[in-house]
Protein backbone atom coordinates (compact mmCIF):
# COMPACT_ATOMS: atom_id res chain seq x y z
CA UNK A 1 -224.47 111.06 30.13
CA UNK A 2 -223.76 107.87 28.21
CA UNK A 3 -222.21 110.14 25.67
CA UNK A 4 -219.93 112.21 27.33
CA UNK A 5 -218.62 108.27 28.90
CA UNK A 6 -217.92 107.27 25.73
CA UNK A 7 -216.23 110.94 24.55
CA UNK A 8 -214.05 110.88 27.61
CA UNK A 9 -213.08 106.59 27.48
CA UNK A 10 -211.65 107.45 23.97
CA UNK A 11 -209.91 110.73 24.91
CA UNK A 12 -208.00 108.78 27.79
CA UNK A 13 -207.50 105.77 25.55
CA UNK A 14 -205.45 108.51 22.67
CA UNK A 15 -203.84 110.57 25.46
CA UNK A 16 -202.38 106.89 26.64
CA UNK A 17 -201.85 105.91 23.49
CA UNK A 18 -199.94 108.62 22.71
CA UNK A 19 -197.80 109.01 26.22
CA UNK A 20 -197.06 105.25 25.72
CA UNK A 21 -196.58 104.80 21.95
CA UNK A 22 -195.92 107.55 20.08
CA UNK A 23 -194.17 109.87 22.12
CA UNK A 24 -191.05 107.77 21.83
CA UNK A 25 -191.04 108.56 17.88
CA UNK A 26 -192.24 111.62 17.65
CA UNK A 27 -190.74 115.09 18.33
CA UNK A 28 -192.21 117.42 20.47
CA UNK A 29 -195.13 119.16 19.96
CA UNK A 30 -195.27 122.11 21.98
CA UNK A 31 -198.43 121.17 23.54
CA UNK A 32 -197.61 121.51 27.23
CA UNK A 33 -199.50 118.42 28.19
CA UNK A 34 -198.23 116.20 25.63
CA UNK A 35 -194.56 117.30 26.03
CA UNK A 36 -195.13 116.72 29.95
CA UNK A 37 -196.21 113.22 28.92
CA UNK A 38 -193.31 112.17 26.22
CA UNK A 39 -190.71 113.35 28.80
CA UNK A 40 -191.95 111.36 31.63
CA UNK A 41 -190.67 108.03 32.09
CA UNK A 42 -192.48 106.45 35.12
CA UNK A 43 -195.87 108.00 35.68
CA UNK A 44 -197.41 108.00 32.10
CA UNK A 45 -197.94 104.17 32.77
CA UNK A 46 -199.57 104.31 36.17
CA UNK A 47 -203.00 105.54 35.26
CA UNK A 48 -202.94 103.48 32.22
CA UNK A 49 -202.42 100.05 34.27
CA UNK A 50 -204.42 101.43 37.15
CA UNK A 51 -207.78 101.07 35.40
CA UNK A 52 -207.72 97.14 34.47
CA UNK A 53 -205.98 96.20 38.06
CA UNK A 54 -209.05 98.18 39.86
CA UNK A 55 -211.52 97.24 37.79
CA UNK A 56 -210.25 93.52 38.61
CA UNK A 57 -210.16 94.47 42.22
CA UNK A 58 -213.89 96.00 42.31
CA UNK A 59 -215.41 92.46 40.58
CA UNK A 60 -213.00 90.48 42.48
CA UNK A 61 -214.27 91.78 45.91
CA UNK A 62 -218.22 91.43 44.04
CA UNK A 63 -217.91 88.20 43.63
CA UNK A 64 -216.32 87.34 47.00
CA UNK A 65 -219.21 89.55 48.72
CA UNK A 66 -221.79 87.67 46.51
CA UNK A 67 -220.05 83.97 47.95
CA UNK A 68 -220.42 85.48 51.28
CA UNK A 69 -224.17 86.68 51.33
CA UNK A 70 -225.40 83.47 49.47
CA UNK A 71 -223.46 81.11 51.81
């Protein structure tokens, strides 16, 4: 399981990579997917700044619940 974590954290991190970096430089591909994500100009970003802001918001509302129960 840890494995297939790990496989699926680094596919997402060169998919963004790529939709955020690259695809300004380099032609397209042909690659559906990838041509979807070098032509888009709004969305490509969303999933890529949606992981830090909730994984701010899940500690955030830990540590507030942990203040709360030990109070």
């Amino acid at each position: 399981m840890g494995h297939l974590i790990v496989g699926l954290t680094a596919l997402f991190f060169v998919l963004a990579g790529y939709a955020v970096l690259a695809s300004a430089i380099v032609p397209p591909t042909g690659i559906f997917l990838l041509d979807v994500l070098a032509q888009d100009t709004h969305y490509k970003y969303f999933a890529l700044f949606l992981i830090p802001t909730s994984a701010y918001f899940v500690i955030a509302n830990w540590v507030g619940w942990q203040y709360y129960q030990n109070s």
